[in-house]
N, C-alpha and C. Protein backbone atom coordinates (compact mmCIF):
# COMPACT_ATOMS: atom_id res chain seq x y z
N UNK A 1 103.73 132.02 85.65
CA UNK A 1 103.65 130.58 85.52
C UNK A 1 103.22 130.21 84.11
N UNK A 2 103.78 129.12 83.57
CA UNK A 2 103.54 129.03 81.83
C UNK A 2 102.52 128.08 82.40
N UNK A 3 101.19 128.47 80.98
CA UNK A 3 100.40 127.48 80.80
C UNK A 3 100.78 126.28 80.79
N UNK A 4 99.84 124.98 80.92
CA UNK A 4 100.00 124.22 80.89
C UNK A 4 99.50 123.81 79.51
N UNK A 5 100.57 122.45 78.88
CA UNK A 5 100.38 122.00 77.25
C UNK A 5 99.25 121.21 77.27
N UNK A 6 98.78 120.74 76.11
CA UNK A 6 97.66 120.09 75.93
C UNK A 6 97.93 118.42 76.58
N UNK A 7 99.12 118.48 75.97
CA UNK A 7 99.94 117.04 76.56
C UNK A 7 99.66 116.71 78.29
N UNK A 8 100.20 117.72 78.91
CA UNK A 8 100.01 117.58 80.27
C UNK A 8 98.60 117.83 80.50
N UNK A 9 97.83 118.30 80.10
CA UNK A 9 96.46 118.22 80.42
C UNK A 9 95.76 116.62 80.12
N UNK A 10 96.03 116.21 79.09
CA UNK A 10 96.02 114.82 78.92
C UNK A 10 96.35 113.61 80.09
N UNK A 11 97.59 114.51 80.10
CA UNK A 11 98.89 113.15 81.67
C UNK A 11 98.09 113.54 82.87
N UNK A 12 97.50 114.92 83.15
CA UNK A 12 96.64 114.68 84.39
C UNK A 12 95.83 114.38 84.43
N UNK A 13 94.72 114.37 83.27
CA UNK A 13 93.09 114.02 83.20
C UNK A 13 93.17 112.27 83.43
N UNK A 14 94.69 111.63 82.69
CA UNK A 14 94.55 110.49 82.73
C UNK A 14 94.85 109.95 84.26
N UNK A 15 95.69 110.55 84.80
CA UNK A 15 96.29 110.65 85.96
C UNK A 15 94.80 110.01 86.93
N UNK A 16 94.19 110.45 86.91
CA UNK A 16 93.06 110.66 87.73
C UNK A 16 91.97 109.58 87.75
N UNK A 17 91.73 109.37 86.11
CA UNK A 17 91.55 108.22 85.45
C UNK A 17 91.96 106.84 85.93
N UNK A 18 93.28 106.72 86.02
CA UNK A 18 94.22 105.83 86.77
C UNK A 18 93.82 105.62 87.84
N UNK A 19 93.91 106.85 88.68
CA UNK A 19 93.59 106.51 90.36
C UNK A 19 92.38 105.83 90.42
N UNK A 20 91.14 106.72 89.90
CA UNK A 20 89.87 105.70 90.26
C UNK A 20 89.77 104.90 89.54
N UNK A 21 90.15 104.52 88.11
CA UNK A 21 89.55 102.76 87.96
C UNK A 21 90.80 101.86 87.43
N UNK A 22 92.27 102.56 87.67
CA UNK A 22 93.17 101.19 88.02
C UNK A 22 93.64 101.54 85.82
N UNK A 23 95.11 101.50 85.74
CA UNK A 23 95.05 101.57 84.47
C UNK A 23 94.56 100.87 83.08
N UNK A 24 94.41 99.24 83.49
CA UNK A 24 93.76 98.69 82.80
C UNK A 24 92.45 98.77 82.48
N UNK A 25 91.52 99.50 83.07
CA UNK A 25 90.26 99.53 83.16
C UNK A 25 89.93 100.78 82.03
N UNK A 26 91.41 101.71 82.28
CA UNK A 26 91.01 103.41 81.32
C UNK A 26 91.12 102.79 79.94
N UNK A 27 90.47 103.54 78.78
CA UNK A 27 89.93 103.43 77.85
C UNK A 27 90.28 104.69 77.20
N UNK A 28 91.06 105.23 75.92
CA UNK A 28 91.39 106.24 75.50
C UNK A 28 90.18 107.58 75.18
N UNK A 29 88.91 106.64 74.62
CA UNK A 29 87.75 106.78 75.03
C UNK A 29 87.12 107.20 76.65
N UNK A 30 87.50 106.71 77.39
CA UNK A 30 86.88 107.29 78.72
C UNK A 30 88.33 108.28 78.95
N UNK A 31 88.87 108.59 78.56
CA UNK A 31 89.82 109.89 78.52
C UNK A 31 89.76 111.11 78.04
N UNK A 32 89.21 110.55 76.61
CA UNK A 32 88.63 112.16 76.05
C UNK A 32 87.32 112.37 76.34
N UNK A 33 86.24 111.48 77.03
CA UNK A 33 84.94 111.70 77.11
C UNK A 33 85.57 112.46 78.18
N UNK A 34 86.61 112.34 79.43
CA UNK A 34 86.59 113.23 81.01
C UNK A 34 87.06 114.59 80.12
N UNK A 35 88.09 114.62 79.51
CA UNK A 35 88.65 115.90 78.97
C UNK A 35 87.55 116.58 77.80
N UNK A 36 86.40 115.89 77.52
CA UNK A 36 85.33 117.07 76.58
C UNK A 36 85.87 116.91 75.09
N UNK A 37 86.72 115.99 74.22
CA UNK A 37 86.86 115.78 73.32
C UNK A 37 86.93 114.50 72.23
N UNK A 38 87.36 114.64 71.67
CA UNK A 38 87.20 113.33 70.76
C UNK A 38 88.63 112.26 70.81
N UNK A 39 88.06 111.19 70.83
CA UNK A 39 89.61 109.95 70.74
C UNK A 39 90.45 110.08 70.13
N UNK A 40 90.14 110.84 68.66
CA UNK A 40 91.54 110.96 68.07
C UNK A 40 92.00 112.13 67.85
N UNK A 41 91.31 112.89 68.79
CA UNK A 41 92.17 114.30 69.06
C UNK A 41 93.75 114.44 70.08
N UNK A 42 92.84 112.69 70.95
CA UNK A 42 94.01 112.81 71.69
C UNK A 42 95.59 112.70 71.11
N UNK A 43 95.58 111.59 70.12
CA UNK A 43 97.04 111.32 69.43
C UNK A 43 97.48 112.32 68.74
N UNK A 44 96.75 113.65 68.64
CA UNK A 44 97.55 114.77 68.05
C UNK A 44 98.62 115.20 69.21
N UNK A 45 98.18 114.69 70.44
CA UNK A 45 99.60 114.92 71.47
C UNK A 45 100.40 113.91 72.24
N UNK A 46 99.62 113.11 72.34
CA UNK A 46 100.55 111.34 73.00
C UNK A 46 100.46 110.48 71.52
N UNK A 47 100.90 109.54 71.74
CA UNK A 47 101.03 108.11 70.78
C UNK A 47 100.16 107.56 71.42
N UNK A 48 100.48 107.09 72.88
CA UNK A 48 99.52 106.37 73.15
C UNK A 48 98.79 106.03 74.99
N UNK A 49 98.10 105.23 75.05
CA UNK A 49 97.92 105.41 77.01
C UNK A 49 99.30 105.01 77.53
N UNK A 50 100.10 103.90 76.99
CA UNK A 50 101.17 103.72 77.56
C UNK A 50 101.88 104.50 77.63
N UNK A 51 102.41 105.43 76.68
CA UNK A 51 102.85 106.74 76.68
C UNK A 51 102.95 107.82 77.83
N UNK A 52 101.53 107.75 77.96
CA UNK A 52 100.62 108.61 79.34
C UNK A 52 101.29 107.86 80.78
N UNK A 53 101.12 106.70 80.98
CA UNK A 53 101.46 105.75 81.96
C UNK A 53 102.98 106.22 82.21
N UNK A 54 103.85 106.02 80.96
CA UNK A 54 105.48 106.05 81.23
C UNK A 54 105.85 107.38 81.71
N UNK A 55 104.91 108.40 81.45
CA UNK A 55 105.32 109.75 81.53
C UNK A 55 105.01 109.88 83.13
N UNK A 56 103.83 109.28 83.38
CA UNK A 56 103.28 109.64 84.98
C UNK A 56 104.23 109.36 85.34
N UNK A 57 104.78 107.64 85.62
CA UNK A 57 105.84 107.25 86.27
C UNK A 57 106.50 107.54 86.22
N UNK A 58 107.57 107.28 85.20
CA UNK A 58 108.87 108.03 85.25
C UNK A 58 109.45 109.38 85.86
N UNK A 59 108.30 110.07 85.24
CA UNK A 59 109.04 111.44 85.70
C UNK A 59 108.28 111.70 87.27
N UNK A 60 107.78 110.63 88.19
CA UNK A 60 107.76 110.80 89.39
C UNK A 60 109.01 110.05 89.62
N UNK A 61 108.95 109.00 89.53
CA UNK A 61 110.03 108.13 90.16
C UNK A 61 111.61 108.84 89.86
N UNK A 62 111.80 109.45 88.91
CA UNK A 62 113.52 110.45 88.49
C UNK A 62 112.91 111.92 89.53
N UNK A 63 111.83 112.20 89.77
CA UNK A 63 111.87 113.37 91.18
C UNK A 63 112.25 112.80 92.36
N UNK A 64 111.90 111.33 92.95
CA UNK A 64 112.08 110.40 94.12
C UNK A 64 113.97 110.45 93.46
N UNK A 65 113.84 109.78 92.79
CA UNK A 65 115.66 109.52 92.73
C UNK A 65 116.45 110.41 93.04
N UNK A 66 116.07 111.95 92.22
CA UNK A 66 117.10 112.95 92.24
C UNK A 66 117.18 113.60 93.74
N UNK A 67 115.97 113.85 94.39
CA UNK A 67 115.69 113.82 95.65
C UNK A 67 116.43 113.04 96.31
N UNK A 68 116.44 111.16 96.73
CA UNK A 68 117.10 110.74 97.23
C UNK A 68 118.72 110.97 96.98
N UNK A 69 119.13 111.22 95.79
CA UNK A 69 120.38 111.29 95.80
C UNK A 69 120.93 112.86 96.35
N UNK A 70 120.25 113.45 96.61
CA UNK A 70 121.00 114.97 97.16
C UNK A 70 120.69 114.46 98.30
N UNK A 71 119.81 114.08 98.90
CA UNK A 71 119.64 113.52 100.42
C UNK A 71 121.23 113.01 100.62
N UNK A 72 120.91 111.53 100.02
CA UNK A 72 122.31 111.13 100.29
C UNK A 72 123.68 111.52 100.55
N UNK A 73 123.59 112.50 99.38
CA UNK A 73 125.10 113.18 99.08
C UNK A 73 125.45 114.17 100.09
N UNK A 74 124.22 114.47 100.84
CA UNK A 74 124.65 115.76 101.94
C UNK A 74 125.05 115.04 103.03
N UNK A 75 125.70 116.48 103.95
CA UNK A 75 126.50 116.11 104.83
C UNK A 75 125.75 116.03 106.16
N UNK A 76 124.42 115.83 106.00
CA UNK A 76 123.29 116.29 107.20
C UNK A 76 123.60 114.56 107.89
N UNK A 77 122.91 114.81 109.01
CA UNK A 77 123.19 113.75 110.29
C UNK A 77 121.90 113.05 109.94
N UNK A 78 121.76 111.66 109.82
CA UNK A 78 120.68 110.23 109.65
C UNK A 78 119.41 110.54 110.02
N UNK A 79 119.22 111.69 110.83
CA UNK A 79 117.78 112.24 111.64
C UNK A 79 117.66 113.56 110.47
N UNK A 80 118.11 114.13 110.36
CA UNK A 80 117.92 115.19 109.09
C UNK A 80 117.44 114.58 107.38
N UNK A 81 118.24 113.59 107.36
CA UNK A 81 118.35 112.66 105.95
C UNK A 81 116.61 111.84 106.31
N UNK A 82 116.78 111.34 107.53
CA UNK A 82 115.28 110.98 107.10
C UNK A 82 114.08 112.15 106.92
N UNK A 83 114.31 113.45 108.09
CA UNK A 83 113.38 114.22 107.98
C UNK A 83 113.67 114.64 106.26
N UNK A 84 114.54 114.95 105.74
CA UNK A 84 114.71 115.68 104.42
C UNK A 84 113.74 114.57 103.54
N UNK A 85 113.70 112.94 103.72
CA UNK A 85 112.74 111.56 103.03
C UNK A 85 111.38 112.09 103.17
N UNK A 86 111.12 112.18 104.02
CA UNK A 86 109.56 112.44 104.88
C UNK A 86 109.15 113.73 103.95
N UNK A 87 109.96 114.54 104.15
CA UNK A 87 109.40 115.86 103.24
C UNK A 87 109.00 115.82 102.20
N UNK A 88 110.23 115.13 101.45
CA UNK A 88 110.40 115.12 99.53
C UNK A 88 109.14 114.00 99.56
N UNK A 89 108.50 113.12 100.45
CA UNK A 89 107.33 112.51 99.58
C UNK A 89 106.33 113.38 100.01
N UNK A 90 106.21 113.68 101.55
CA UNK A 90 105.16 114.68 101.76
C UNK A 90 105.42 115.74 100.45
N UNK A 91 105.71 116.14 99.92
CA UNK A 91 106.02 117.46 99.03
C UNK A 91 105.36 117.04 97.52
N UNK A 92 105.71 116.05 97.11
CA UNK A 92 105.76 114.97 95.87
C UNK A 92 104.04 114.97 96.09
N UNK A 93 103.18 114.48 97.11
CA UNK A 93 101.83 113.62 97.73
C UNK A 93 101.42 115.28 97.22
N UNK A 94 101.44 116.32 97.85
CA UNK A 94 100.88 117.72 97.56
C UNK A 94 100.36 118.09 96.26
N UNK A 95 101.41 117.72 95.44
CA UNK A 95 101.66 118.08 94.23
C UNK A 95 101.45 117.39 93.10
N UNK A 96 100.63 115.86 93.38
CA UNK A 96 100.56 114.81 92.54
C UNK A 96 100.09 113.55 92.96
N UNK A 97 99.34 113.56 94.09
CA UNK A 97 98.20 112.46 94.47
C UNK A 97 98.22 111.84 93.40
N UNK A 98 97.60 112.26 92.26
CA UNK A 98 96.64 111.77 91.67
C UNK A 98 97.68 110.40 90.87
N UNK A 99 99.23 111.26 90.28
CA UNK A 99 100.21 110.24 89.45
C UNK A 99 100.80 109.15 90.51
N UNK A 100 100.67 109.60 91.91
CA UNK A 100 101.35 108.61 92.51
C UNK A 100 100.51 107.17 92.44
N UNK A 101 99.55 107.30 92.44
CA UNK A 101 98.27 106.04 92.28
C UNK A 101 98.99 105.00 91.00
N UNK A 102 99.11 105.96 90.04
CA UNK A 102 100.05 105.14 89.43
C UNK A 102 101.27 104.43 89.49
N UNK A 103 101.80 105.39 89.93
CA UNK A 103 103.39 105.00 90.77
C UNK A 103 103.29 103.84 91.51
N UNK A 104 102.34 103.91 92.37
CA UNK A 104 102.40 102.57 93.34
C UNK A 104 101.81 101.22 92.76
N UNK A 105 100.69 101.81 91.85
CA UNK A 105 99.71 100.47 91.39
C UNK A 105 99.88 100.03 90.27
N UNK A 106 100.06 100.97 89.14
CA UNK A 106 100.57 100.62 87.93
C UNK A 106 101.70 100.42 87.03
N UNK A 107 102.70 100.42 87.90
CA UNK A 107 104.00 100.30 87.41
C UNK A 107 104.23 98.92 86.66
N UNK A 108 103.25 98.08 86.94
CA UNK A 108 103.96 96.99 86.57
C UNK A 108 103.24 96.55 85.06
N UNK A 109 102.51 97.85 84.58
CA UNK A 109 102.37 97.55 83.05
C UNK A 109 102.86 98.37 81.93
N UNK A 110 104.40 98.96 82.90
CA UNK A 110 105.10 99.50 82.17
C UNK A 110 105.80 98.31 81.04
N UNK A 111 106.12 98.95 79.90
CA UNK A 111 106.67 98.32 78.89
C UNK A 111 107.83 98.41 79.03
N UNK A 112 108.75 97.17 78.65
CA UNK A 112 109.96 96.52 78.97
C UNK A 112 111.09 97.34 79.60
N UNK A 113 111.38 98.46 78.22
CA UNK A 113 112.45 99.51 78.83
C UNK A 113 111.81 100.11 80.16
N UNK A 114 110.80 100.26 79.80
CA UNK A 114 110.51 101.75 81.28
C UNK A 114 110.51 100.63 82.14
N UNK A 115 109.80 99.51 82.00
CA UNK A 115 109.84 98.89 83.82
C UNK A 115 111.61 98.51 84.49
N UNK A 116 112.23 97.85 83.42
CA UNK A 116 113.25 97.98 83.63
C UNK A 116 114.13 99.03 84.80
N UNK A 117 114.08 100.09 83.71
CA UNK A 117 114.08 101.62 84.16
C UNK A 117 113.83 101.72 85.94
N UNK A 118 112.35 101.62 85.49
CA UNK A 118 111.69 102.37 86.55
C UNK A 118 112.32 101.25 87.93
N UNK A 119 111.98 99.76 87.45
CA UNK A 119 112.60 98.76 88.73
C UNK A 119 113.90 99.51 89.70
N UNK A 120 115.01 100.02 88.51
CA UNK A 120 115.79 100.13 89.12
C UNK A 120 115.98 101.26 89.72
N UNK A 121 115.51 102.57 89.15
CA UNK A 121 115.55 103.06 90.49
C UNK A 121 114.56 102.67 91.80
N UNK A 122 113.69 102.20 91.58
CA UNK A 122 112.93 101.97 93.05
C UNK A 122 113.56 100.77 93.87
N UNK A 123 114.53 99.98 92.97
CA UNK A 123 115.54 99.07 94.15
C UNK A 123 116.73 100.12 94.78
N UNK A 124 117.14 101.11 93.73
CA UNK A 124 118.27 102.11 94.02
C UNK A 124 117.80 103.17 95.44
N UNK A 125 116.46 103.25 95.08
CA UNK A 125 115.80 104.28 96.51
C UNK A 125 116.09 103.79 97.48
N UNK A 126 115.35 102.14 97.40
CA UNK A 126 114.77 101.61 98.40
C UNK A 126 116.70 101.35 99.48
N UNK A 127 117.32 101.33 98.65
CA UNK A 127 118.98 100.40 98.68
C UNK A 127 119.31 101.63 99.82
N UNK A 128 118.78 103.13 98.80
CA UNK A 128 119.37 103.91 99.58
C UNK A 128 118.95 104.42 101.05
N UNK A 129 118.07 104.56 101.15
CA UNK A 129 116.83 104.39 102.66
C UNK A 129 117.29 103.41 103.33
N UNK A 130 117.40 102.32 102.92
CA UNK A 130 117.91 101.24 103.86
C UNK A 130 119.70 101.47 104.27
N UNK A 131 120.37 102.14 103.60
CA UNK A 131 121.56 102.52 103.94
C UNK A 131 122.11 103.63 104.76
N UNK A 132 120.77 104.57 104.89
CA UNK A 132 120.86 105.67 105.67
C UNK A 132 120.23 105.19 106.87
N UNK A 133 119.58 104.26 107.05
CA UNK A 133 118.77 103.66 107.93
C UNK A 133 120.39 103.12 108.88
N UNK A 134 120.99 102.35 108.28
CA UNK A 134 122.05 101.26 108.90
C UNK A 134 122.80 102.19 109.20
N UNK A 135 123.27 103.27 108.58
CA UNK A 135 124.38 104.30 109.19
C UNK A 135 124.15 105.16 110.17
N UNK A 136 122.94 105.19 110.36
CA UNK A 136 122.09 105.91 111.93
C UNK A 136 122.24 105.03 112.62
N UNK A 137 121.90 103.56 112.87
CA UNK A 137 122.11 102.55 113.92
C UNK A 137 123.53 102.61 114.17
N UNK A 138 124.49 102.17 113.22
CA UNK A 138 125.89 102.20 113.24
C UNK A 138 126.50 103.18 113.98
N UNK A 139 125.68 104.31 114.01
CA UNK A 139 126.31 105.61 115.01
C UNK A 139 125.30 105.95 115.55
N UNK A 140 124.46 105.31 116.06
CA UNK A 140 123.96 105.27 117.32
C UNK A 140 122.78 106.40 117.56
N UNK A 141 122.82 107.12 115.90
CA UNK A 141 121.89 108.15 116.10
C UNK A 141 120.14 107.70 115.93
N UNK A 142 119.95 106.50 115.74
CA UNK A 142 119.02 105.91 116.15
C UNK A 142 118.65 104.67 116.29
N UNK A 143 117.50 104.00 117.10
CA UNK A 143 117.77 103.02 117.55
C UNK A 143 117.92 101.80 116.71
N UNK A 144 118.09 100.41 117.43
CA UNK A 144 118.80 99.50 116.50
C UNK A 144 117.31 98.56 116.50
N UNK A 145 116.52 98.77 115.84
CA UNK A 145 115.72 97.50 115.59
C UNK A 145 115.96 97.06 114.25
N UNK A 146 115.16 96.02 113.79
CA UNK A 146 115.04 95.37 112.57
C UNK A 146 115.45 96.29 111.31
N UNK A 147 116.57 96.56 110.69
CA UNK A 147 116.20 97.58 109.77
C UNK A 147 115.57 97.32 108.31
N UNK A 148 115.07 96.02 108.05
CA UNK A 148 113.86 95.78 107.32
C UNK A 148 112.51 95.91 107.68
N UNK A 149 112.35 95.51 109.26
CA UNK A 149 110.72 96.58 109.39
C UNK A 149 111.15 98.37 109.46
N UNK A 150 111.96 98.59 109.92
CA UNK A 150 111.98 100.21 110.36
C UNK A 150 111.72 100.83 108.55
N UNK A 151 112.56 100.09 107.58
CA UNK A 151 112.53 100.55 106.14
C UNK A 151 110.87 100.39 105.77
N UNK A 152 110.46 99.22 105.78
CA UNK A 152 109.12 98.63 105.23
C UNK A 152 108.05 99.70 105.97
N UNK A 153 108.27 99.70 107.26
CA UNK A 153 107.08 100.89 107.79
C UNK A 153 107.05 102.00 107.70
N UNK A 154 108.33 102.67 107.56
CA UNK A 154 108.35 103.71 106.95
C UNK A 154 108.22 103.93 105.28
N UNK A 155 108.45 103.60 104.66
CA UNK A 155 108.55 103.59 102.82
C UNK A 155 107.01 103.02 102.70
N UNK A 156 106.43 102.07 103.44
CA UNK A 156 104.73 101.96 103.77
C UNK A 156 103.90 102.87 103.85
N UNK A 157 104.07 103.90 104.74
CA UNK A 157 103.61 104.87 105.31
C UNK A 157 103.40 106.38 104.01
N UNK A 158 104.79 106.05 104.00
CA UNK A 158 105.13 107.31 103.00
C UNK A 158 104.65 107.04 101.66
N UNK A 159 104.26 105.62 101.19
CA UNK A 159 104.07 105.75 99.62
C UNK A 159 102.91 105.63 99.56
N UNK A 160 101.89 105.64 100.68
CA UNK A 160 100.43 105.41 100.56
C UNK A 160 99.60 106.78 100.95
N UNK A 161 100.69 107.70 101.29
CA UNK A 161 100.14 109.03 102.11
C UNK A 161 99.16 109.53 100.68
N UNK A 162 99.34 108.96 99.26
CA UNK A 162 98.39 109.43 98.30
C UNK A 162 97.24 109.72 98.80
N UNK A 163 96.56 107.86 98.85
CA UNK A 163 95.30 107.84 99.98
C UNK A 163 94.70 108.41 100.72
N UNK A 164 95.61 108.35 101.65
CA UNK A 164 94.89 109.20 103.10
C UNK A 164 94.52 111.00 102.95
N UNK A 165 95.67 111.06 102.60
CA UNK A 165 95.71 112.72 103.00
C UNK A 165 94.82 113.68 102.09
N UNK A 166 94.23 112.78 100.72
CA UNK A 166 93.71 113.93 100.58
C UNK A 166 92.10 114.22 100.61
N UNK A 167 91.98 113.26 101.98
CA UNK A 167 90.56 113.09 102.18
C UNK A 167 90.54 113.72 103.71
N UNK A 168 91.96 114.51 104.09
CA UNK A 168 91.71 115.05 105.44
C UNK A 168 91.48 116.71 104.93
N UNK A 169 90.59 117.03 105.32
CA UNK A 169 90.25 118.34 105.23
C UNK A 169 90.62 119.47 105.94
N UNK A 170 91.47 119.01 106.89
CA UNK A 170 91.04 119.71 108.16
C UNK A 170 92.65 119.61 108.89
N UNK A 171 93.99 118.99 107.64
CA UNK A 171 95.57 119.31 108.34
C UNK A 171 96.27 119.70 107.42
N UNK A 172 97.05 121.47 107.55
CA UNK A 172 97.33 121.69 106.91
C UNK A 172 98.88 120.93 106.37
N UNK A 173 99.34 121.65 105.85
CA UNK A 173 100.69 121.25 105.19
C UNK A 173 101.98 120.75 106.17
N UNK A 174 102.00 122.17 106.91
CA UNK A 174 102.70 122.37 107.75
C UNK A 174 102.77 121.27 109.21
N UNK A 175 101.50 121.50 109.38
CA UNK A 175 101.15 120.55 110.53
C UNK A 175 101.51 118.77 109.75
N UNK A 176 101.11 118.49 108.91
CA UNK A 176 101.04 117.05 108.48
C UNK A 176 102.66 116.62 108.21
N UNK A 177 103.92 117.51 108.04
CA UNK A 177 105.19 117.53 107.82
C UNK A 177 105.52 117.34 109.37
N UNK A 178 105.10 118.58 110.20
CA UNK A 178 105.62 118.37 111.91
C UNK A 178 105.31 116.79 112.23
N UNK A 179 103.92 116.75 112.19
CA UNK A 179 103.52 115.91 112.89
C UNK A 179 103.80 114.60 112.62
N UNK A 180 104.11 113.89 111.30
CA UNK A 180 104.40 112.68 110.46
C UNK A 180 105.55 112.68 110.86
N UNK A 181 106.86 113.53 110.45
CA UNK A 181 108.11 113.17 111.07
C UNK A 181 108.11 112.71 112.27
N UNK A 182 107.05 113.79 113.34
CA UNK A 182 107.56 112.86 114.85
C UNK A 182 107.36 111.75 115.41
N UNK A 183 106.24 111.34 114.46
CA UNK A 183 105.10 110.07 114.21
C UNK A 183 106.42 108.50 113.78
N UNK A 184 106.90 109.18 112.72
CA UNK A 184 107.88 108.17 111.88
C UNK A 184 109.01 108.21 112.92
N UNK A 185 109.69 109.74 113.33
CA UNK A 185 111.08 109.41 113.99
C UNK A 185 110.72 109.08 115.34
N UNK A 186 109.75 109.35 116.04
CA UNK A 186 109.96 109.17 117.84
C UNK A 186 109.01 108.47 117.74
N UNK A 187 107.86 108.11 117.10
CA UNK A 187 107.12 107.42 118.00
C UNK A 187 105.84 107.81 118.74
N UNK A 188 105.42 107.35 118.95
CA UNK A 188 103.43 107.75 119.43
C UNK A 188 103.80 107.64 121.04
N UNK A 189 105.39 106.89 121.25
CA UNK A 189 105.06 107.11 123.08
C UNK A 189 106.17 107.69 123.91
């Protein structure tokens, strides 16, 4: 496994930063005081916090995209395509709690290009979830309610699992994948 760069040590220390006090609140200063160095050591590897911000996001939100689009593109049946959804964020939440905080909360002080950017794929996700959603009702492979709540409670569920999960101590990986799919696809009754 290659070390990790000074850069990415930066994007996670800030990462974290983000989650607990919200990006406006971080201070390039309360960044290098968490990482043990000086403020302008940091710009020997970012330009700047926004920098840090575009990098969290982006390169979560192009893992959600590229993800959704092989979802899409396969030939798996509307109950597979969602279990394959459920995974890729459960999988994403494992691996990056800390950037998704951003993802969900701070996106919107992305600068012009990136929000742009970033808007559109999260209308392109959302377009596509809701389209795999309608082609399961359409063929009957699941049931026909509202498919703006069935989207909203599910894409709810899944983009907040940051939160929750990593204050459960006590479910592993495996179990929280079984059990969430059957939770999301069947139902508690």
């Amino acid at each position: 496994m290659k070390p990790e760069s000074r850069k990415q040590e930066i994007i996670n220390a800030a990462s974290i930063l983000f989650k607990e006090k919200g990006y406006s609140a971080v201070t390039m200063r309360d960044l290098a005081k968490a990482m043990g160095i000086k403020a302008a050591s940091l710009y020997n590897h970012i330009q700047s916090k926004q920098e840090i911000l575009a990098t969290i996001i982006i390169e979560l939100a192009e893992e959600f995209t590229t993800g959704m689009n092989r979802i899409v593109n396969s030939e798996k049946s509307t109950i597979q395509k969602l279990e394959n959804i459920i995974d890729l964020h459960i999988d994403v939440t494992l691996r990056n709690a800390d950037g998704l905080a951003s993802l969900n909360n701070d996106w919107m002080h992305l600068e012009e290009e990136n929000l742009q950017y970033f808007e559109k794929m999260r209308q392109d996700y959302e377009e596509n979830f809701r389209n795999i959603v309608q082609k399961g009702v359409d063929k009957s492979e699941i049931r026909s309610y509202n498919i703006e709540i069935m989207v909203f409670s599910t894409l709810s569920t899944l983009r907040t699992l940051y939160l929750w999960y990593p204050k459960q101590n006590d479910i592993d990986a495996a179990i929280l994948k079984h059990d969430m799919m059957s939770v999301l696809l069947k139902g508690v009754v």
